[in-house]
PDB file of N, CA and C in Angstrom:
ATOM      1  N   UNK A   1     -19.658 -11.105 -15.815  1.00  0.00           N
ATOM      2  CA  UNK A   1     -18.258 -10.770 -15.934  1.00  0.00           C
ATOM      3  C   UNK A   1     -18.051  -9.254 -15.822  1.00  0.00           C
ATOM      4  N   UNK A   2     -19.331  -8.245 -16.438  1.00  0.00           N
ATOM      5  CA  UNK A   2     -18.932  -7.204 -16.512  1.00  0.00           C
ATOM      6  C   UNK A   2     -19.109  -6.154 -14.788  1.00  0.00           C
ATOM      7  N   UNK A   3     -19.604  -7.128 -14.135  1.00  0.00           N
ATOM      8  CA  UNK A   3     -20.059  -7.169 -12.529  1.00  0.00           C
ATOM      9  C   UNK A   3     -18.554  -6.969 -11.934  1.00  0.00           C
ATOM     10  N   UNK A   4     -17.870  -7.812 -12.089  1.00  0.00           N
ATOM     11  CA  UNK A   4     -16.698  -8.517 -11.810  1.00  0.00           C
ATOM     12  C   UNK A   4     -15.384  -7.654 -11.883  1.00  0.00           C
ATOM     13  N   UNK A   5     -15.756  -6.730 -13.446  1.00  0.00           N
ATOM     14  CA  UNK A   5     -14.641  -6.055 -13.751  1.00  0.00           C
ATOM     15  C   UNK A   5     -14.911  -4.490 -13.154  1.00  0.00           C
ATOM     16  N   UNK A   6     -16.313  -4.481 -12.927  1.00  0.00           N
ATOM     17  CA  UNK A   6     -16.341  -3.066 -12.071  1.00  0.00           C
ATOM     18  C   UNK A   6     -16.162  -3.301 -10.712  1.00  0.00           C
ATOM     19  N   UNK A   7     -16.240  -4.105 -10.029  1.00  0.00           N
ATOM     20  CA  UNK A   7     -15.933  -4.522  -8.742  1.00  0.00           C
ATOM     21  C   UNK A   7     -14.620  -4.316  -8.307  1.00  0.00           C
ATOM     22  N   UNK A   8     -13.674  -4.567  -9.282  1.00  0.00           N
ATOM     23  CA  UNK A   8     -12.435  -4.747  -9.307  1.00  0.00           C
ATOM     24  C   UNK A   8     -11.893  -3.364  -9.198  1.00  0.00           C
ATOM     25  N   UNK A   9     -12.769  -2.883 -10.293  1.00  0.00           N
ATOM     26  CA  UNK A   9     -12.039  -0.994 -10.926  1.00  0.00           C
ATOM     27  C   UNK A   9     -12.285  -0.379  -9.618  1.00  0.00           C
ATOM     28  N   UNK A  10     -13.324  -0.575  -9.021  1.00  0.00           N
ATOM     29  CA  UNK A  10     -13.753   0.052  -7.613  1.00  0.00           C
ATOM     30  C   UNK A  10     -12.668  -0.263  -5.950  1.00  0.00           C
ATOM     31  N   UNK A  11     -12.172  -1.579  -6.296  1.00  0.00           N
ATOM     32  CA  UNK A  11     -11.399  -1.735  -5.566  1.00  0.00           C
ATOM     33  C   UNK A  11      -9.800  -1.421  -5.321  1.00  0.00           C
ATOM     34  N   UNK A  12      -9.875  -1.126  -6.622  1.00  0.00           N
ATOM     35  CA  UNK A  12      -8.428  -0.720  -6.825  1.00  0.00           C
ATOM     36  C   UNK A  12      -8.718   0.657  -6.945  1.00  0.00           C
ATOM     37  N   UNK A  13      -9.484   1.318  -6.739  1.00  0.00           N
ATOM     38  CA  UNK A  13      -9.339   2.716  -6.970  1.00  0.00           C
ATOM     39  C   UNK A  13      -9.398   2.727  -5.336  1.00  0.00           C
ATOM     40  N   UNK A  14     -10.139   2.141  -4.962  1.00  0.00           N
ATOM     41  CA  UNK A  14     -10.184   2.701  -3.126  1.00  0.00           C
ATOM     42  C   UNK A  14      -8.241   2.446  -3.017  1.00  0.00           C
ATOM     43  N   UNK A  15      -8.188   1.475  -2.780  1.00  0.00           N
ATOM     44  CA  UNK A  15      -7.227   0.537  -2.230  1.00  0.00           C
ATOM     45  C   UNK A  15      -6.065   1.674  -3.018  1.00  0.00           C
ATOM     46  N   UNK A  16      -5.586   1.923  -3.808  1.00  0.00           N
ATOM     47  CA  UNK A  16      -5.020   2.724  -4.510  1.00  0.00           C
ATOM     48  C   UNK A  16      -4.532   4.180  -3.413  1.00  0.00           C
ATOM     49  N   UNK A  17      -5.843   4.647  -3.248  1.00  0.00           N
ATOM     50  CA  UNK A  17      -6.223   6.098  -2.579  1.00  0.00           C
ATOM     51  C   UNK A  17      -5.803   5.868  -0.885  1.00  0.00           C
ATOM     52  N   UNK A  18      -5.724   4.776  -0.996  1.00  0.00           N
ATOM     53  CA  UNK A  18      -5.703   4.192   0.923  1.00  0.00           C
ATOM     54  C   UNK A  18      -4.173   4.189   1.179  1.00  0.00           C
ATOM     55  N   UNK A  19      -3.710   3.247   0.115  1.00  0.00           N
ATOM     56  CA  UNK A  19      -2.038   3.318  -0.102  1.00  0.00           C
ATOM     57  C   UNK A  19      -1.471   4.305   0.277  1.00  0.00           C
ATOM     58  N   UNK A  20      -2.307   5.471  -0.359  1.00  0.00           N
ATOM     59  CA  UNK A  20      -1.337   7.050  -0.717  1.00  0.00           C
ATOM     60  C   UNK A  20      -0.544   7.031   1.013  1.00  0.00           C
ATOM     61  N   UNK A  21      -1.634   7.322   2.073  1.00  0.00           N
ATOM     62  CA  UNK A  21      -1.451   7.981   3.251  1.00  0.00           C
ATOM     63  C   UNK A  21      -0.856   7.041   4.189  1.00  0.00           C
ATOM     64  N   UNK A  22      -0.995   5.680   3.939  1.00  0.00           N
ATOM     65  CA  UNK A  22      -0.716   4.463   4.761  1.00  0.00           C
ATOM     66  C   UNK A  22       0.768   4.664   4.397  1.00  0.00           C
ATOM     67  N   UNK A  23       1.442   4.891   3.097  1.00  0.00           N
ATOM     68  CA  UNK A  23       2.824   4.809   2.906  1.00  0.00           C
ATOM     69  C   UNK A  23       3.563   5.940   3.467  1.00  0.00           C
ATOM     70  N   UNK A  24       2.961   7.003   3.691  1.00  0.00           N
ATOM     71  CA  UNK A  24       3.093   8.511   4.152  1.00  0.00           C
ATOM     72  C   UNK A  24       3.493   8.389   5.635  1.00  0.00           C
ATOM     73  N   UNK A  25       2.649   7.743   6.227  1.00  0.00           N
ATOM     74  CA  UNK A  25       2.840   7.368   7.833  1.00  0.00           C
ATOM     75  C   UNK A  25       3.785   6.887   8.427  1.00  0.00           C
ATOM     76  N   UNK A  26       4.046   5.851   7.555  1.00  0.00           N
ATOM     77  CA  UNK A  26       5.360   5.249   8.267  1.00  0.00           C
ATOM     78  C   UNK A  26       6.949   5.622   8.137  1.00  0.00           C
ATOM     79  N   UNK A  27       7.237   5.742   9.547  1.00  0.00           N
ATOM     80  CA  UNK A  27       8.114   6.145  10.323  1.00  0.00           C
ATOM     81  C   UNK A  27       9.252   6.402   9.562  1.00  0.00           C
ATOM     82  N   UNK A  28      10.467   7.483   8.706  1.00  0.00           N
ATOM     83  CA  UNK A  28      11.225   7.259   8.231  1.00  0.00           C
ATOM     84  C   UNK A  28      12.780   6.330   8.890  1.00  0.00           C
ATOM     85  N   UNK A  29      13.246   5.203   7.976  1.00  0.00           N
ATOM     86  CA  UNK A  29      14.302   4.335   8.326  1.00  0.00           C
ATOM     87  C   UNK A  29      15.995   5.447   8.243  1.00  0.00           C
ATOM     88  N   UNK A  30      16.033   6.238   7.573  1.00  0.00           N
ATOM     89  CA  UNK A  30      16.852   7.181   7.072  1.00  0.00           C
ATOM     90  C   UNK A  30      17.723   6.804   6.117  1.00  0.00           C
ATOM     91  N   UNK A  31      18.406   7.728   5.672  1.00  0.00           N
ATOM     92  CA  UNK A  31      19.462   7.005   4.644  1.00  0.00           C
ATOM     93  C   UNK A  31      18.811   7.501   2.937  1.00  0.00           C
ATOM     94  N   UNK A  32      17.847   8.298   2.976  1.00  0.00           N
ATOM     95  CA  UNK A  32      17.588   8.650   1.829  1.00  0.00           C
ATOM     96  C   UNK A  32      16.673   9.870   1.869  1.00  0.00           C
ATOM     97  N   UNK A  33      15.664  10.178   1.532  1.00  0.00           N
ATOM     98  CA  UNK A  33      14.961  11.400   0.911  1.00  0.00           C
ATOM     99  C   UNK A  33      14.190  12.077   2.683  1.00  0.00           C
ATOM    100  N   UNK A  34      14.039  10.631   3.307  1.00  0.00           N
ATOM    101  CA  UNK A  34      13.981  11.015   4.887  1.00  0.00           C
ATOM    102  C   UNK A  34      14.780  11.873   5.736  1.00  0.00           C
ATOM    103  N   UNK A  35      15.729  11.569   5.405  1.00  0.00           N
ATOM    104  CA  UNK A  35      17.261  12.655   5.699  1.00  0.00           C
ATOM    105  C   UNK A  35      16.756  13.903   5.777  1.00  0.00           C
ATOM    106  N   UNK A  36      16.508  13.884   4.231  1.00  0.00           N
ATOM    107  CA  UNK A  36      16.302  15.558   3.562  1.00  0.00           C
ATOM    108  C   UNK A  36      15.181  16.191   4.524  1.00  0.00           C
ATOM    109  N   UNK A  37      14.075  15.265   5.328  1.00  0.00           N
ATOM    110  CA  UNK A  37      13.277  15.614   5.796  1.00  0.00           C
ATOM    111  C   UNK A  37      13.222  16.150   7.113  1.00  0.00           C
ATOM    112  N   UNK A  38      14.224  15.720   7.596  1.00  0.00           N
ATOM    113  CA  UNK A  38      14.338  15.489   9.208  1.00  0.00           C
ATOM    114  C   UNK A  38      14.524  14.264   9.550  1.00  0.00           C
ATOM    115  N   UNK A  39      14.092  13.167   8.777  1.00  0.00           N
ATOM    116  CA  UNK A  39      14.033  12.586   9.414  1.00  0.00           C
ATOM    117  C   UNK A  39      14.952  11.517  10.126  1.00  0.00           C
ATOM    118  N   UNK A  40      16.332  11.867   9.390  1.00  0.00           N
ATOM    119  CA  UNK A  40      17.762  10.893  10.321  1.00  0.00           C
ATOM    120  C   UNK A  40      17.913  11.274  11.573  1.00  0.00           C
ATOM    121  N   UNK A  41      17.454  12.576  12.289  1.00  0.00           N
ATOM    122  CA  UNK A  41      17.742  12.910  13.335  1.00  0.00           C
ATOM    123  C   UNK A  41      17.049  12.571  14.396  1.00  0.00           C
ATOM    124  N   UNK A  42      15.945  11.196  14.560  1.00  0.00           N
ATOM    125  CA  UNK A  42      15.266  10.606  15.239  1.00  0.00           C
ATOM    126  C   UNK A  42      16.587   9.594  15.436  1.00  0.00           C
ATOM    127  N   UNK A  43      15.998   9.240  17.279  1.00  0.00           N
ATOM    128  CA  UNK A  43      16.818   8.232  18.032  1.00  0.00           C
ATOM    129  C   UNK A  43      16.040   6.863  17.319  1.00  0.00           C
ATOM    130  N   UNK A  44      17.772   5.802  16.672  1.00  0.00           N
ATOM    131  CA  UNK A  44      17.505   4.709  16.414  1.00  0.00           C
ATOM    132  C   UNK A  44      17.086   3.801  17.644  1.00  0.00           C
ATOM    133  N   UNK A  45      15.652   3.884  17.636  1.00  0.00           N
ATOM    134  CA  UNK A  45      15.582   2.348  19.024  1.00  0.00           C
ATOM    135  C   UNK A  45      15.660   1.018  18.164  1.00  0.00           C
ATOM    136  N   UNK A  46      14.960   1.341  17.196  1.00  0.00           N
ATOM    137  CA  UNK A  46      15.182   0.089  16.546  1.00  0.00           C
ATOM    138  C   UNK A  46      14.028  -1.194  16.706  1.00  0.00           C
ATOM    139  N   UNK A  47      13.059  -0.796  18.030  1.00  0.00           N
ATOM    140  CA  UNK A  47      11.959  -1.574  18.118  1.00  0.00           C
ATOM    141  C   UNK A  47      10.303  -0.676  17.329  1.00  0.00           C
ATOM    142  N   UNK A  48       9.637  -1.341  17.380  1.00  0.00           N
ATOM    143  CA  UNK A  48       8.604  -1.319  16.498  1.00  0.00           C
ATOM    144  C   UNK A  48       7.198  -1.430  17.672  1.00  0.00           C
ATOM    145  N   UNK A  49       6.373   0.010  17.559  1.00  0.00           N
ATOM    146  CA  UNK A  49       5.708  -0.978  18.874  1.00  0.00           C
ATOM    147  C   UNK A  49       4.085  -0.949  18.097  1.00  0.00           C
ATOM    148  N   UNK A  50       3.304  -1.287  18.922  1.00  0.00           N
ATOM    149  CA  UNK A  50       2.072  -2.046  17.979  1.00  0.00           C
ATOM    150  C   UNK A  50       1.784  -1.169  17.289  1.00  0.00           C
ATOM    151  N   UNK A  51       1.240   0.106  17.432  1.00  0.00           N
ATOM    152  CA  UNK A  51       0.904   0.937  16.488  1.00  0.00           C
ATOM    153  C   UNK A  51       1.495   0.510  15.003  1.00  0.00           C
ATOM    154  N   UNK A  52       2.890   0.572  14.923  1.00  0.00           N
ATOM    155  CA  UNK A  52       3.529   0.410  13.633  1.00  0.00           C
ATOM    156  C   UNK A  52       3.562  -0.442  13.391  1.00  0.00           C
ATOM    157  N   UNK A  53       3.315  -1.809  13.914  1.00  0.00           N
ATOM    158  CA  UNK A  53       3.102  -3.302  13.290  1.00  0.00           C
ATOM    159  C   UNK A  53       2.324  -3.442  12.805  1.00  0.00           C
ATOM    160  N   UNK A  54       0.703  -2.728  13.510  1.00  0.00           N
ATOM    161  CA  UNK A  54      -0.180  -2.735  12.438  1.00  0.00           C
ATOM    162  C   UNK A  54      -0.263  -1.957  11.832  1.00  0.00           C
ATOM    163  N   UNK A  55       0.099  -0.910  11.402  1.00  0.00           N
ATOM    164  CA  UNK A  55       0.355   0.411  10.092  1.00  0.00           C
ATOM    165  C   UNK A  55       0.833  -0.912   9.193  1.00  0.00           C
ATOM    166  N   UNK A  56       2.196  -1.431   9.354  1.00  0.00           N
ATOM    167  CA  UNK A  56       2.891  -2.482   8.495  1.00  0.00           C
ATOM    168  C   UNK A  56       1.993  -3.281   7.419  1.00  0.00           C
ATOM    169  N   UNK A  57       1.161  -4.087   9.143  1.00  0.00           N
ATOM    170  CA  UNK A  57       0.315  -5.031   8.483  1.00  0.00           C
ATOM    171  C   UNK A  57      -1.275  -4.418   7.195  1.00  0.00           C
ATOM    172  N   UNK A  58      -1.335  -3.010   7.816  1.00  0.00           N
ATOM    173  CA  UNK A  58      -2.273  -2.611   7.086  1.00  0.00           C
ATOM    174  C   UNK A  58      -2.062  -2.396   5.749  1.00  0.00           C
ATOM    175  N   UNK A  59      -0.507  -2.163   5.619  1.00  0.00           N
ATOM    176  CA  UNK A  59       0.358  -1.347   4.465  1.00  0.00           C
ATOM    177  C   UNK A  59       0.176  -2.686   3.369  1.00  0.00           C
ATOM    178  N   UNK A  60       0.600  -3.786   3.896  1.00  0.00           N
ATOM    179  CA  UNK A  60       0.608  -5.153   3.156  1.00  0.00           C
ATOM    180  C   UNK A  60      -0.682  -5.525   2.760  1.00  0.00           C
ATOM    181  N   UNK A  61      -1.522  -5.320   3.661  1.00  0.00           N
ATOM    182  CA  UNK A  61      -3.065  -5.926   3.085  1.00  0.00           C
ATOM    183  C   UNK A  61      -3.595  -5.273   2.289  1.00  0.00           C
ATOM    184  N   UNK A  62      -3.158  -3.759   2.249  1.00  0.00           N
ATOM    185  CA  UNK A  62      -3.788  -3.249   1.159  1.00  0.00           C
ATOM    186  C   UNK A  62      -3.239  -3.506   0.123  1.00  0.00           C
ATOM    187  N   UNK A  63      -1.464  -3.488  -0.306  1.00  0.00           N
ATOM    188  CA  UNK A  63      -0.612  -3.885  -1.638  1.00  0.00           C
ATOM    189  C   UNK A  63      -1.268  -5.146  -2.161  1.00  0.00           C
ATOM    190  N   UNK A  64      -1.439  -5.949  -0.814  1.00  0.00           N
ATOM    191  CA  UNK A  64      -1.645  -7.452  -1.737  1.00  0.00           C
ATOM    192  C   UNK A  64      -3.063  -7.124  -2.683  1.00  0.00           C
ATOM    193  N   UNK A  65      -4.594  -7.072  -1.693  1.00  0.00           N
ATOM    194  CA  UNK A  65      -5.551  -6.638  -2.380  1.00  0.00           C
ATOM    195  C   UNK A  65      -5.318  -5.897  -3.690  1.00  0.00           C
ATOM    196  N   UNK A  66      -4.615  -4.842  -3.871  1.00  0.00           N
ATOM    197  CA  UNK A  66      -4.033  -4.182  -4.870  1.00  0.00           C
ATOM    198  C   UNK A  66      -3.635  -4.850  -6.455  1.00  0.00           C
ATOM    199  N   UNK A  67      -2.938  -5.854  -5.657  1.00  0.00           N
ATOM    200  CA  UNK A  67      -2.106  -6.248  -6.587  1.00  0.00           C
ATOM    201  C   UNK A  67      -2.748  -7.539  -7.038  1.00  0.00           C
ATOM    202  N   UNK A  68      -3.626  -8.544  -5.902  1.00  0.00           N
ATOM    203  CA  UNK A  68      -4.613  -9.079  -6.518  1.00  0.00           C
ATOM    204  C   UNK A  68      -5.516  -8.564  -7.955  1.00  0.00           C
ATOM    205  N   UNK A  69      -6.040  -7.354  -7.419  1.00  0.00           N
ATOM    206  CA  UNK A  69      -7.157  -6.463  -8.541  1.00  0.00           C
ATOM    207  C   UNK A  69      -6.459  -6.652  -9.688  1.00  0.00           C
ATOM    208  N   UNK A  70      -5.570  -6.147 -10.133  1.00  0.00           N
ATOM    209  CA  UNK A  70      -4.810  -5.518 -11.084  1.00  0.00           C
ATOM    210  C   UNK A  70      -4.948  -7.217 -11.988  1.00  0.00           C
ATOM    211  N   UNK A  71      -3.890  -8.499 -11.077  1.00  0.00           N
ATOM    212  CA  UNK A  71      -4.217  -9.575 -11.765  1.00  0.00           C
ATOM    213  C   UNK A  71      -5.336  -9.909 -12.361  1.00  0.00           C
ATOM    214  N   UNK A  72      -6.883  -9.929 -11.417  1.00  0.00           N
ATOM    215  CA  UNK A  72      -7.808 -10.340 -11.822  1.00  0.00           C
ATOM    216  C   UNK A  72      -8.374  -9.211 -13.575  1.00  0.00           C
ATOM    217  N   UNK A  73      -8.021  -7.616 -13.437  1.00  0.00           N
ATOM    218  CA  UNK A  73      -8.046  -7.294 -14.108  1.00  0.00           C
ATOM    219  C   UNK A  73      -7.521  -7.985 -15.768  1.00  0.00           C
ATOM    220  N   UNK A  74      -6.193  -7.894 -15.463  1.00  0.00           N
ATOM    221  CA  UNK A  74      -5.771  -8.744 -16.546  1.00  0.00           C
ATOM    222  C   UNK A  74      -6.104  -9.710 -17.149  1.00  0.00           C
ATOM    223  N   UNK A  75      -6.474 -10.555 -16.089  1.00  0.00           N
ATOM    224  CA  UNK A  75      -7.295 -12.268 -16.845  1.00  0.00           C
ATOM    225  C   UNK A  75      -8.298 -11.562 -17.294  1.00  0.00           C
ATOM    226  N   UNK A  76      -9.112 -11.029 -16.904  1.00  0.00           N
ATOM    227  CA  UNK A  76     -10.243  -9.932 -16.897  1.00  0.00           C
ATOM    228  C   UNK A  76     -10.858  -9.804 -18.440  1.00  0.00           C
ATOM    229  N   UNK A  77      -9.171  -8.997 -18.930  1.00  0.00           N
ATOM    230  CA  UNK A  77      -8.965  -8.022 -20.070  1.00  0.00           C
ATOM    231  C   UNK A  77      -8.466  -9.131 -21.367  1.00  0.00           C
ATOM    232  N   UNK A  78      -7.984 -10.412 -20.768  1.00  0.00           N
ATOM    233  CA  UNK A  78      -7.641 -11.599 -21.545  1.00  0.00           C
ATOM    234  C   UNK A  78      -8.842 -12.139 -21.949  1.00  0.00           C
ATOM    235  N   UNK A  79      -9.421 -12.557 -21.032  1.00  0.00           N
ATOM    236  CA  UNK A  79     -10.965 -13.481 -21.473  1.00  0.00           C
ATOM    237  C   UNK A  79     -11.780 -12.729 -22.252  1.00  0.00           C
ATOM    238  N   UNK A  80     -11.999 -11.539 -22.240  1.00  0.00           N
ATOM    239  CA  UNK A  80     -12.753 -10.778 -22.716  1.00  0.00           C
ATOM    240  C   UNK A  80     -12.308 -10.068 -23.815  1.00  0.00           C
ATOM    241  N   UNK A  81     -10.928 -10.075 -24.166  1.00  0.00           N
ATOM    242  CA  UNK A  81     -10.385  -9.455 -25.282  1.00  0.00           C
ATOM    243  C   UNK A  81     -10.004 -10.336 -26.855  1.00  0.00           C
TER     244      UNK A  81
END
Protein backbone atom coordinates (compact mmCIF):
# COMPACT_ATOMS: atom_id res chain seq x y z
CA UNK A 1 0.00 0.00 0.00
CA UNK A 2 2.79 2.20 0.96
CA UNK A 3 4.19 1.44 -2.86
CA UNK A 4 0.92 2.69 -4.05
CA UNK A 5 0.78 5.91 -2.13
CA UNK A 6 4.25 6.98 -3.35
CA UNK A 7 3.44 6.15 -6.82
CA UNK A 8 0.64 8.33 -6.65
CA UNK A 9 2.63 11.39 -4.76
CA UNK A 10 5.04 11.00 -7.77
CA UNK A 11 2.40 11.24 -10.20
CA UNK A 12 0.72 13.99 -9.18
CA UNK A 13 3.66 15.93 -8.64
CA UNK A 14 4.80 15.33 -12.36
CA UNK A 15 1.31 15.70 -13.75
CA UNK A 16 0.83 18.82 -11.53
CA UNK A 17 4.22 20.50 -13.02
CA UNK A 18 3.06 19.42 -16.71
CA UNK A 19 -0.35 21.24 -16.16
CA UNK A 20 1.53 24.48 -15.30
CA UNK A 21 2.78 25.07 -19.13
CA UNK A 22 0.11 22.94 -21.02
CA UNK A 23 -2.52 25.58 -19.52
CA UNK A 24 -0.08 28.50 -20.46
CA UNK A 25 -0.15 27.46 -24.18
CA UNK A 26 -3.35 27.58 -25.06
CA UNK A 27 -4.49 30.08 -27.31
CA UNK A 28 -6.32 33.01 -25.47
CA UNK A 29 -10.51 32.90 -26.15
CA UNK A 30 -10.66 36.73 -24.93
CA UNK A 31 -13.03 38.37 -22.82
CA UNK A 32 -10.95 38.35 -19.68
CA UNK A 33 -7.32 38.63 -18.25
CA UNK A 34 -6.30 37.66 -22.12
CA UNK A 35 -7.51 41.07 -23.13
CA UNK A 36 -5.17 42.59 -20.66
CA UNK A 37 -2.60 40.59 -22.54
CA UNK A 38 -3.00 41.19 -26.05
CA UNK A 39 -4.67 38.83 -26.47
CA UNK A 40 -8.41 40.08 -27.92
CA UNK A 41 -6.64 41.54 -30.72
CA UNK A 42 -6.10 38.16 -32.55
CA UNK A 43 -8.43 37.42 -35.69
CA UNK A 44 -11.50 35.28 -34.47
CA UNK A 45 -11.30 32.22 -37.06
CA UNK A 46 -12.85 30.30 -34.76
CA UNK A 47 -11.37 26.89 -36.12
CA UNK A 48 -8.96 24.84 -34.14
CA UNK A 49 -6.28 23.13 -36.15
CA UNK A 50 -4.45 19.91 -34.98
CA UNK A 51 -1.82 21.35 -33.11
CA UNK A 52 -4.48 22.73 -30.61
CA UNK A 53 -6.69 19.70 -30.55
CA UNK A 54 -4.02 17.92 -29.31
CA UNK A 55 -2.64 20.63 -26.77
CA UNK A 56 -6.65 20.19 -25.71
CA UNK A 57 -6.45 16.57 -25.65
CA UNK A 58 -3.14 16.64 -23.78
CA UNK A 59 -4.59 19.36 -21.35
CA UNK A 60 -7.48 16.71 -20.41
CA UNK A 61 -5.31 13.67 -20.02
CA UNK A 62 -3.27 15.18 -17.80
CA UNK A 63 -6.40 16.86 -15.42
CA UNK A 64 -8.03 13.52 -15.53
CA UNK A 65 -4.71 11.51 -14.41
CA UNK A 66 -4.54 14.36 -11.89
CA UNK A 67 -7.56 14.13 -10.57
CA UNK A 68 -7.59 10.35 -10.62
CA UNK A 69 -4.27 10.60 -8.12
CA UNK A 70 -5.71 12.89 -5.77
CA UNK A 71 -8.94 10.28 -5.51
CA UNK A 72 -6.82 7.31 -5.14
CA UNK A 73 -4.93 9.42 -2.59
CA UNK A 74 -7.90 9.88 -0.54
CA UNK A 75 -9.17 6.25 -0.39
CA UNK A 76 -5.46 6.00 0.18
CA UNK A 77 -5.56 8.30 3.35
CA UNK A 78 -9.12 6.54 4.36
CA UNK A 79 -7.92 2.92 4.47
CA UNK A 80 -4.98 3.73 6.13
CA UNK A 81 -6.19 6.31 8.54
Amino acid sequence: MEFLRIACLVVLVLTSLLAIPLVLMHKGRGGGLSDMFGGGMSSGAGSSGVAERNLNRITVSTAVIWSICIVLLGLIQRVNG
